[in-house]
Protein backbone atom coordinates (compact mmCIF):
# COMPACT_ATOMS: atom_id res chain seq x y z
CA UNK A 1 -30.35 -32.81 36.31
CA UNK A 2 -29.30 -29.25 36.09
CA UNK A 3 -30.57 -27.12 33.33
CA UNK A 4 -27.79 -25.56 31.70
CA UNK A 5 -27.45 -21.85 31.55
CA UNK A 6 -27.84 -19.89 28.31
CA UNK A 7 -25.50 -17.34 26.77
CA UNK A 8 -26.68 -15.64 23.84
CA UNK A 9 -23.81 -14.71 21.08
CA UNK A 10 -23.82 -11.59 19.31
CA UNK A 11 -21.26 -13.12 16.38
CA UNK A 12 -21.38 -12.95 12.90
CA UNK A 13 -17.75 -14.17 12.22
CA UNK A 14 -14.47 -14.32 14.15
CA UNK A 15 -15.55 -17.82 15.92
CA UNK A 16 -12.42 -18.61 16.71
CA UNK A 17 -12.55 -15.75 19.57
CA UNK A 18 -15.90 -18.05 21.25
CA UNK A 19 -15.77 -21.22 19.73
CA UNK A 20 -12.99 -22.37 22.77
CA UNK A 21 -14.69 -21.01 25.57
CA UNK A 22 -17.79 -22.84 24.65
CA UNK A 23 -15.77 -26.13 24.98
CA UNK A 24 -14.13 -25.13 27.85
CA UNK A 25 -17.55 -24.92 29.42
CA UNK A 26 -18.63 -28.55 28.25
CA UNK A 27 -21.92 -27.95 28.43
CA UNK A 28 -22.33 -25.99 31.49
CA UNK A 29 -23.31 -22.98 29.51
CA UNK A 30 -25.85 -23.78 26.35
CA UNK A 31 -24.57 -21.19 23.33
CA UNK A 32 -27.37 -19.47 21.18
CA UNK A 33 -25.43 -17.74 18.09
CA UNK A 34 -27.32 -14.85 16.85
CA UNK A 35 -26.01 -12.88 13.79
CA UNK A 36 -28.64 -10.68 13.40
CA UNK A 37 -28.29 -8.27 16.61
CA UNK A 38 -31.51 -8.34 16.69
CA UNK A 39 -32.63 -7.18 20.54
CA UNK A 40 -36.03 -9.22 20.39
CA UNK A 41 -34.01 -12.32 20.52
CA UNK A 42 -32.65 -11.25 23.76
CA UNK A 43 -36.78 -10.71 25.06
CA UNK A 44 -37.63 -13.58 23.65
CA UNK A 45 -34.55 -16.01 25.01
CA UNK A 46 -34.06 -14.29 27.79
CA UNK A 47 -30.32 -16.18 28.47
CA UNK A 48 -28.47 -15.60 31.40
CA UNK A 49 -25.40 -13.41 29.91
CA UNK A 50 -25.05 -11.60 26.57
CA UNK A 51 -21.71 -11.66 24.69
CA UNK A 52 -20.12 -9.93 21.61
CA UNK A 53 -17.39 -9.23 19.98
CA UNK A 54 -17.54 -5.53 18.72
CA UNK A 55 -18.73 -2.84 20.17
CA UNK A 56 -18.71 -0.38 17.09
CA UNK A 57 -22.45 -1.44 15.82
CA UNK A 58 -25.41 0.52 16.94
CA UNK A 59 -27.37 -2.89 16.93
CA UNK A 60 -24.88 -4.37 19.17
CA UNK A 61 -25.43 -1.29 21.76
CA UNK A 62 -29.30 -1.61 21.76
CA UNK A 63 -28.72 -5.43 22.18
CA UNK A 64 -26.51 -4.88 25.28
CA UNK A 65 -29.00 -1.79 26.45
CA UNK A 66 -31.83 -4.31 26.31
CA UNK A 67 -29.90 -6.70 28.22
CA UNK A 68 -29.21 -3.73 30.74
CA UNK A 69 -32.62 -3.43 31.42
CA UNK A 70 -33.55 -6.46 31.69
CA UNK A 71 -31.14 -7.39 34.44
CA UNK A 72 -28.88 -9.90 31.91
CA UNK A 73 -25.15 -9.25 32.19
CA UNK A 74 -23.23 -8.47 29.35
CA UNK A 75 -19.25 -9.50 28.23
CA UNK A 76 -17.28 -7.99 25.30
CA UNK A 77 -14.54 -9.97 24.13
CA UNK A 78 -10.74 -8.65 23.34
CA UNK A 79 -10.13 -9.22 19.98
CA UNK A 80 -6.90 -7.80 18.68
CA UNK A 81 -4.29 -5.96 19.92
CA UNK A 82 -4.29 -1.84 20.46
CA UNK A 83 -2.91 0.39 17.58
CA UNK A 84 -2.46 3.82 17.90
CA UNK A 85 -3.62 4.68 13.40
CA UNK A 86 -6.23 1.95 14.16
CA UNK A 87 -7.78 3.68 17.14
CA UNK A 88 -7.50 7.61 16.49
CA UNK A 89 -6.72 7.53 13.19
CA UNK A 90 -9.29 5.01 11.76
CA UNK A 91 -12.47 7.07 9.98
CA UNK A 92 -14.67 4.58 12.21
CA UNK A 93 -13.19 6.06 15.68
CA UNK A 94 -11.92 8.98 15.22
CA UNK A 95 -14.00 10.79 17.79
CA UNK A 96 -12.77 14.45 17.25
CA UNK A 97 -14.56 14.37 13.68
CA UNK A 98 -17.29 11.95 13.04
CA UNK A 99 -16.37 8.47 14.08
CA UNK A 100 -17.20 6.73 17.45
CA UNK A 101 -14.61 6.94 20.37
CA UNK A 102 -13.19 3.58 20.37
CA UNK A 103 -13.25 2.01 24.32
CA UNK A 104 -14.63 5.10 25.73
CA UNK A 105 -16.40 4.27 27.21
CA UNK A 106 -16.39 -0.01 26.99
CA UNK A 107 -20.90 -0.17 26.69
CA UNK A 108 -20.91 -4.03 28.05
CA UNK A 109 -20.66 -4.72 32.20
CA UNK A 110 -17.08 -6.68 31.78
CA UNK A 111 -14.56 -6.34 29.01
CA UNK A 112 -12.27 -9.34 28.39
CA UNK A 113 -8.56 -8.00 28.12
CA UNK A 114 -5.61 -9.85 26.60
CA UNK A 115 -3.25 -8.26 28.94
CA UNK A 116 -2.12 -6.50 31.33
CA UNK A 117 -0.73 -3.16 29.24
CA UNK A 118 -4.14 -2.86 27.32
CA UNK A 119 -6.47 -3.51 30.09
CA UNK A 120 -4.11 -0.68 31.43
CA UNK A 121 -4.98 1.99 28.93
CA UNK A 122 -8.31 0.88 28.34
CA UNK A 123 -8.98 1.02 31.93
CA UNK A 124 -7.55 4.70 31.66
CA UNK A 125 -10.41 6.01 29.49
CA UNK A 126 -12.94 5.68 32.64
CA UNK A 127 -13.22 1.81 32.65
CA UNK A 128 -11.51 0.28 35.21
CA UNK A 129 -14.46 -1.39 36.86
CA UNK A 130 -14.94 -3.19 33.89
CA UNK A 131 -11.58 -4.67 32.41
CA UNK A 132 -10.58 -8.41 33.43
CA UNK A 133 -7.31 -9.75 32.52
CA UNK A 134 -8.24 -12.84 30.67
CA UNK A 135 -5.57 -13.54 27.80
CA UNK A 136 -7.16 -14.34 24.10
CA UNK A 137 -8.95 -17.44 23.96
CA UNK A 138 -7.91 -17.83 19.74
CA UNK A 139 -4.28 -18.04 20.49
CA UNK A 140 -4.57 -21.11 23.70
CA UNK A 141 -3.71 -23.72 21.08
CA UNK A 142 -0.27 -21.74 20.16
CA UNK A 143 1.49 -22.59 23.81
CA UNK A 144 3.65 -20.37 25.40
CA UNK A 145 7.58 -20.29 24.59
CA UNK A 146 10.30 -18.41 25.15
CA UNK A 147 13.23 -17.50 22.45
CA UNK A 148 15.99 -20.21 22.18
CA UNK A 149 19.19 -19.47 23.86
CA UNK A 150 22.68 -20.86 22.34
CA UNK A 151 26.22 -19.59 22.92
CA UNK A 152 26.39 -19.97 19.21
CA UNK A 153 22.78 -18.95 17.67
CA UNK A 154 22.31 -20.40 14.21
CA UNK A 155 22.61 -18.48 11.33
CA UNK A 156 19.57 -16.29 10.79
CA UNK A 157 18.08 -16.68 7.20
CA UNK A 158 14.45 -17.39 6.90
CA UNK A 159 12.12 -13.88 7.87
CA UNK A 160 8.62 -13.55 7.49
CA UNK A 161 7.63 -10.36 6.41
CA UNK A 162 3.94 -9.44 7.55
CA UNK A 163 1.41 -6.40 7.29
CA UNK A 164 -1.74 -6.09 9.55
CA UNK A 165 -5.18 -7.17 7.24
CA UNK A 166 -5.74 -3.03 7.68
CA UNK A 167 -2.03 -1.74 6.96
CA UNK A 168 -3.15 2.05 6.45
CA UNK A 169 -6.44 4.35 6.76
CA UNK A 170 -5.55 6.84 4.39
CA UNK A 171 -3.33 7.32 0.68
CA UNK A 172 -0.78 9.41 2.70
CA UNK A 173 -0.13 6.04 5.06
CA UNK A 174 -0.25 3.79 2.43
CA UNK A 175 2.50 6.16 0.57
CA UNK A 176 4.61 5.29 3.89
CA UNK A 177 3.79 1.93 4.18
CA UNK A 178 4.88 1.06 0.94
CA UNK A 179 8.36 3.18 1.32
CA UNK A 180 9.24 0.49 4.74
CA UNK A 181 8.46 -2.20 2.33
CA UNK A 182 10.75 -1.04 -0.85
CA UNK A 183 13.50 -0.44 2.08
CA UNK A 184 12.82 -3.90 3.24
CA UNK A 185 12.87 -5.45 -0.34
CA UNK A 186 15.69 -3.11 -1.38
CA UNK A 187 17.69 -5.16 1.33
CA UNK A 188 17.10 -7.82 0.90
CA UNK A 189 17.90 -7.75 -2.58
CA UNK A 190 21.59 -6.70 -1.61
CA UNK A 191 21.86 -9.20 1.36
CA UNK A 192 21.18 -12.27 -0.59
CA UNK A 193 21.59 -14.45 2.90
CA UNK A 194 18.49 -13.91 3.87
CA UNK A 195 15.25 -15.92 3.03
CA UNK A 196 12.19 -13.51 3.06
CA UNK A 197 9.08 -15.15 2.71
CA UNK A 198 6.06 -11.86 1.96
CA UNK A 199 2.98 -12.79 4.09
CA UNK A 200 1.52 -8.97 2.81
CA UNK A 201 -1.96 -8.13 2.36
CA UNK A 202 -4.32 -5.94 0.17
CA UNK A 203 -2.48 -6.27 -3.36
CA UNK A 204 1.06 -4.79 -1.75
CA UNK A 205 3.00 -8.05 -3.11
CA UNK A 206 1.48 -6.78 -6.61
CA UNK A 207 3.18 -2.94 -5.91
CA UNK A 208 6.17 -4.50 -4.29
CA UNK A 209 6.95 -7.19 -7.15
CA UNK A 210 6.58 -9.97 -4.82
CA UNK A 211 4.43 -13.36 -4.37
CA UNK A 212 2.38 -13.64 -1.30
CA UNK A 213 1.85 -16.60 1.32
CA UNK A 214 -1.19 -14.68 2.55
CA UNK A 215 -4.39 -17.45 1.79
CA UNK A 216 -6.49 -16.76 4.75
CA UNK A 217 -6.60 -14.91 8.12
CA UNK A 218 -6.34 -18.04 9.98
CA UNK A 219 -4.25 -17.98 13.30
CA UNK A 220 -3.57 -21.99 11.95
CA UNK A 221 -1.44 -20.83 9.20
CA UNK A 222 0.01 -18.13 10.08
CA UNK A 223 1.95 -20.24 13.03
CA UNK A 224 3.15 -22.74 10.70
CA UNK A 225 4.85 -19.46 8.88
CA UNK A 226 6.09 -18.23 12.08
CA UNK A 227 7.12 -21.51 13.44
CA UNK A 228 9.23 -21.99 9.56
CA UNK A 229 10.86 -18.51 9.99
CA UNK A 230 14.10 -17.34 12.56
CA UNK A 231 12.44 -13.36 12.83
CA UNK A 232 9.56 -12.09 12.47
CA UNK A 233 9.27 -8.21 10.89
CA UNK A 234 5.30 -6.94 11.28
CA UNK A 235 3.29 -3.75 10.71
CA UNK A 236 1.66 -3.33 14.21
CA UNK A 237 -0.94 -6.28 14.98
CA UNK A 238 -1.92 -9.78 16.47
CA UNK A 239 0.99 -11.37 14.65
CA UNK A 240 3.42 -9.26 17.56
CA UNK A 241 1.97 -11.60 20.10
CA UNK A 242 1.68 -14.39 18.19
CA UNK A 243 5.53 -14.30 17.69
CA UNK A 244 6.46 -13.80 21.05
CA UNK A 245 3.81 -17.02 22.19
CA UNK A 246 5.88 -19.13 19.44
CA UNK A 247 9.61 -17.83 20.99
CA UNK A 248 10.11 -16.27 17.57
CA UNK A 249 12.19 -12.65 17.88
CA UNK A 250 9.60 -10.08 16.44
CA UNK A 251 10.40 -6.44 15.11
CA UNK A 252 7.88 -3.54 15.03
CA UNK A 253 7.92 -2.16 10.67
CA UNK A 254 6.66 1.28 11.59
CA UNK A 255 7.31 4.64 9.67
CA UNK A 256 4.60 6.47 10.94
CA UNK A 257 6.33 8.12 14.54
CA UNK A 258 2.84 7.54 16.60
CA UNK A 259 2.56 6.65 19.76
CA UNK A 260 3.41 2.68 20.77
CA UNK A 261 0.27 0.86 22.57
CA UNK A 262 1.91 -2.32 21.22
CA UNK A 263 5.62 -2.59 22.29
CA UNK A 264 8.33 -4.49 21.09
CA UNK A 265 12.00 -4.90 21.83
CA UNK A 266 13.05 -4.19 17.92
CA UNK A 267 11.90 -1.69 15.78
CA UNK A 268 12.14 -0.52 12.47
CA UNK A 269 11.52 2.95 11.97
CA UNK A 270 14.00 3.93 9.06
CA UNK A 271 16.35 2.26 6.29
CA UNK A 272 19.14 2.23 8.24
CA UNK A 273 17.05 0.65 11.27
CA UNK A 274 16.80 -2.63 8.92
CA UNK A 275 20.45 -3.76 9.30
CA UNK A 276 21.34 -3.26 12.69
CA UNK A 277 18.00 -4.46 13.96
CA UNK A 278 18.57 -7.90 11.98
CA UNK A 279 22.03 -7.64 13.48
CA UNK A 280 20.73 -7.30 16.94
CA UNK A 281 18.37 -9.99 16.64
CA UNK A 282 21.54 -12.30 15.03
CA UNK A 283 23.09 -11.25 18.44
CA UNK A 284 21.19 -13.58 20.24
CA UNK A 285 21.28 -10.65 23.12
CA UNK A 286 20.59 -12.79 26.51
CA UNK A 287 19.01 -8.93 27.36
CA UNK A 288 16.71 -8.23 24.80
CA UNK A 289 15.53 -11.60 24.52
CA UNK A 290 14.69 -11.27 28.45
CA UNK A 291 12.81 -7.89 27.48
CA UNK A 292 10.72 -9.65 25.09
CA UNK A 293 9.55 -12.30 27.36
CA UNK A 294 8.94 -9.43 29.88
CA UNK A 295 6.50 -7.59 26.95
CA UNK A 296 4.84 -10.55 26.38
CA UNK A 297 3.97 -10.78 29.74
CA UNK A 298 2.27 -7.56 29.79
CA UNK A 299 0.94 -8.13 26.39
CA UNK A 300 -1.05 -11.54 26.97
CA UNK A 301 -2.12 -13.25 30.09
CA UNK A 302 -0.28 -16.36 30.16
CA UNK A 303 -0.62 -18.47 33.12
CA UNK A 304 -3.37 -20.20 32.41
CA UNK A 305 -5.73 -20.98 29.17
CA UNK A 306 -7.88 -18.02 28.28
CA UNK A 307 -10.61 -20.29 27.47
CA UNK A 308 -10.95 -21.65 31.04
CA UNK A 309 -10.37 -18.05 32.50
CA UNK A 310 -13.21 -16.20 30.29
CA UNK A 311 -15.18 -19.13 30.85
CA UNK A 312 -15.04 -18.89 34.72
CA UNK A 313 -15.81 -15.38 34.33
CA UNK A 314 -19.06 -16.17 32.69
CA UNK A 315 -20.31 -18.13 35.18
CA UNK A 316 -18.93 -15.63 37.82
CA UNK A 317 -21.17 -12.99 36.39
CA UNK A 318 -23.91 -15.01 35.70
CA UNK A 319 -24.07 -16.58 39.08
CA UNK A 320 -23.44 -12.43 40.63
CA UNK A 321 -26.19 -10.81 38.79
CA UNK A 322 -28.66 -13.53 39.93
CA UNK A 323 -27.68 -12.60 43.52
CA UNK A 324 -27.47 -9.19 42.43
CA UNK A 325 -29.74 -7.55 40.76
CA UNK A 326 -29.03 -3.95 41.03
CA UNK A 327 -25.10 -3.80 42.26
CA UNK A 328 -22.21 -3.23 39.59
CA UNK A 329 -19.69 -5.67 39.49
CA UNK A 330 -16.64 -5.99 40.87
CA UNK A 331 -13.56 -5.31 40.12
CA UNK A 332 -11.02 -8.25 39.38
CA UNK A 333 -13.57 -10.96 39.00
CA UNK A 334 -11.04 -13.24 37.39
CA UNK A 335 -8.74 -12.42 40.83
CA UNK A 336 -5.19 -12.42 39.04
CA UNK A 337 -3.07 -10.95 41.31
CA UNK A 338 -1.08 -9.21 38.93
CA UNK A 339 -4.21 -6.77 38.23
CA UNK A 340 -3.09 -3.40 38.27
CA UNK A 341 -4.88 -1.19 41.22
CA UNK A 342 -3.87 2.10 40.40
CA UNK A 343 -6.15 5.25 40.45
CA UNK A 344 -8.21 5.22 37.27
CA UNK A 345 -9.39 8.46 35.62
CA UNK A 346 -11.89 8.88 32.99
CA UNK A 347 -10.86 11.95 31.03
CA UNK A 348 -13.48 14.03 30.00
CA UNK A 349 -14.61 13.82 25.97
CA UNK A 350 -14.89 17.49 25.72
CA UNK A 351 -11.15 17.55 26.42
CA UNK A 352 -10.71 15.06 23.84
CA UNK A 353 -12.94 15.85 21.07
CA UNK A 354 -12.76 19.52 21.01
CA UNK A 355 -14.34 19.71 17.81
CA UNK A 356 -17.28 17.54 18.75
CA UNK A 357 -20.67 19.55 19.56
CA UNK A 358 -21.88 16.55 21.10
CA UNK A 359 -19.02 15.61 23.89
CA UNK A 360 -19.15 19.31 24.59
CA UNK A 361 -22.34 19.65 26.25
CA UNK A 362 -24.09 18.58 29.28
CA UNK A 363 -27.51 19.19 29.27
CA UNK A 364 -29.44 16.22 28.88
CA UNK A 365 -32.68 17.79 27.03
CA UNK A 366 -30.76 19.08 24.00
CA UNK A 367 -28.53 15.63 23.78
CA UNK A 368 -32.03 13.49 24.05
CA UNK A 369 -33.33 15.91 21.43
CA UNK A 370 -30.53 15.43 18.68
CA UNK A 371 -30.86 11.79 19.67
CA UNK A 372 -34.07 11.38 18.53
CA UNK A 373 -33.26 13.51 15.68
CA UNK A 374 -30.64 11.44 14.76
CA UNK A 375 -32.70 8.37 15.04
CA UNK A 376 -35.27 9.43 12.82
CA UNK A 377 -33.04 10.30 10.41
CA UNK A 378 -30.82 7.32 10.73
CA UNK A 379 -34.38 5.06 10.03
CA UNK A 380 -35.01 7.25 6.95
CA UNK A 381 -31.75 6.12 5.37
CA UNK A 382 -31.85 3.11 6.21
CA UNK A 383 -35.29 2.88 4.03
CA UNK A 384 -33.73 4.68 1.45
CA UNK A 385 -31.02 2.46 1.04
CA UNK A 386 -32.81 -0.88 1.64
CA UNK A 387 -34.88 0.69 -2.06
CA UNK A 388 -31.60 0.93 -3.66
CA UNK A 389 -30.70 -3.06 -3.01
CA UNK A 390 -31.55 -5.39 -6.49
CA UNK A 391 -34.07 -7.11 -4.78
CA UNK A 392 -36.29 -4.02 -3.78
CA UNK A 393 -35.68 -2.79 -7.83
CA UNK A 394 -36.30 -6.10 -9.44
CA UNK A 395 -39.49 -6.62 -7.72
CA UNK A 396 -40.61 -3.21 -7.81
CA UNK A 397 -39.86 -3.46 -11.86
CA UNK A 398 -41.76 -6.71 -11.80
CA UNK A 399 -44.83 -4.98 -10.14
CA UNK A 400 -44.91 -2.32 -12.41
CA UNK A 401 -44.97 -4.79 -15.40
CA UNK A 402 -47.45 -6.83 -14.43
CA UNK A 403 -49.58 -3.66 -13.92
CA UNK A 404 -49.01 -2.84 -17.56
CA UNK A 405 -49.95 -6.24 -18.81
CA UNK A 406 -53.08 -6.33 -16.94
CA UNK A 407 -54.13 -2.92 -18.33
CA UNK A 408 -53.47 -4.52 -21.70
């Protein structure tokens, strides 16, 4: 019998991204969770392909650069949508002051897209070899519909009201955030037809006056919501996709006038967008219900389960690394023929990140110098803090007692 091949899984939560492309795989491909990053495991395992989830962590980047060098292929999965605030305006990634440039580049050999719009602009910062349209595994299990259309749509009453689990960065977005939500509240107050059920986050129901159905960040309950609900109004996330897989009309609640990675057909962008957006959506419009379907098809691959797809993609680059050792992959592994071939460039960071020493310069001693610099320095905190923790005091006090007791 066949031995089984061995991926090694850099997760230390969001399962539900993995979890289905293990099964899909039935035992073809043996999964080794690891949640400590720790690039020894990958020396001493040796699997056959490395996978994670985020690419943010410095221990997930020396676990893929050890897999680099030691000839293992490596696959990042997709694992929300893109948002303008969340990538350039987030403290983590904002690359023009101190954060990391999110997706630029993408550090594993293949990065497993939702769809075809973000594998688009992801491909656009300089990684086009490396996108593959594969849909999102977590969301197989919610099917694939389209919105209902009747000559004579029902009423619409019952809309679920939903911010993102990170619904601002900073106090001034927060301040705006909360205005869309007294507008929403405020009119719903007046317009007593409606049902809206608050599925907010981080204490906002609390501000608002409101009781939340938020229990947990499970895609399992927040379908039953959308499935009990005729719209759908959302701060920019997941939950836009979600609604469009479950045929549920969804409108964009954003104040903040950035750029759209994440389209919809309805948008709420002001008070007075609030009425005649539920108006259109009461419409039924034949049009705009088309346009969705259209988004969503550029959103999310659809035409088969992600599971299956990711999971022959695996095995594709498992079974072309063996063959070839030393040549990058190709493009379009997954061979969808909707893959966009268009000319890909990688703007340069300097460009970018004007106010970044670092992305500015181009010779290779003084970067490797600050490097190890940085590294030193990096190791010296981490020390420092690991002192700080209660276990490192308590038994540090402990010592120190028992040293005084002996000397009495």
């Amino acid at each position: 019998m066949e031995k089984p091949m061995l991926a090694l899984c850099l997760f230390r939560d969001q399962l539900a991204h993995i979890k289905p492309i293990e099964q899909a795989l039935n035992g073809k491909v043996d999964f080794v969770y690891d949640n400590d990053w720790n690039e020894e495991k990958i020396r001493e395992l040796l699997p056959d392909i490395v996978i994670g989830i985020n690419e943010y962590h410095l221990d997930m980047i020396k676990c893929y650069q050890t897999a680099k060098e030691l000839g293992i292929p490596t696959l990042t999965i997709q694992d929300g949508i893109l948002e303008w605030r969340f990538m350039f305006e987030n403290d983590l990634y904002k690359g023009n002051e101190t954060g990391v440039p999110m997706h630029h580049p993408i550090i594993a050999d293949k990065y497993a897209c939702i769809g075809l719009l973000m594998a688009h602009h992801i491909a656009q910062l300089g990684n086009a070899q490396k996108v593959e349209i594969t849909g999102m595994p977590k969301l197989d299990d919610i099917g694939n519909h389209k919105i209902e259309q009747k000559p004579k749509p029902k009423l619409l009453k019952k809309i679920l009201i939903i911010t993102s689990s990170k619904p601002w960065f900073d106090d001034e977005q927060k301040i705006t955030l909360l205005q869309s939500l007294h507008d929403l509240k405020s009119f719903f107050d007046k317009n007593t037809q409606y049902e809206p059920n608050w599925r907010i986050t981080k204490g906002l129901e609390l501000e608002l006056g409101v009781s939340t159905s938020f229990n947990k960040k499970e895609t399992a309950e927040i379908k039953d919501q959308i499935n009990e609900c005729d719209a759908v109004i959302t701060t920019t996330s997941t939950t836009i996709i979600e609604s469009m897989l479950l045929g549920k009309p969804v409108a964009t609640l954003d104040y903040f006038n950035r750029p759209v990675l994440t389209p919809t057909v309805w948008n709420i962008r002001q008070k007075s967008d609030i009425k005649t957006t539920l108006d259109s959506i009461q419409s039924n419009d034949g049009n705009k219900n088309w346009m969705q379907e259209d988004i969503k098809n550029q959103l999310i691959r659809t035409d088969k389960p992600a599971s299956l797809v990711v999971a022959d993609l695996i095995v594709s680059m498992i079974d072309f690394r063996k063959n070839n050792l030393k040549t990058e992959f190709p493009m379009n592994m997954t061979n969808w023929d909707y893959f966009l071939n268009g000319s890909f460039e990688n703007p340069e960071k300097a460009s970018l990140y004007i106010n970044r020493e670092v992305f500015n310069s181009t010779e290779i001693n003084w970067l490797q110098v600050r490097l190890a610099r940085a590294e030193r320095e990096n190791e010296a905190m981490r020390k420092q803090l690991n002192k700080r923790t209660f276990g490192h005091i308590a038994i540090t006090a402990y010592s120190k007692l028992k040293k005084l007791a002996k000397k009495k």
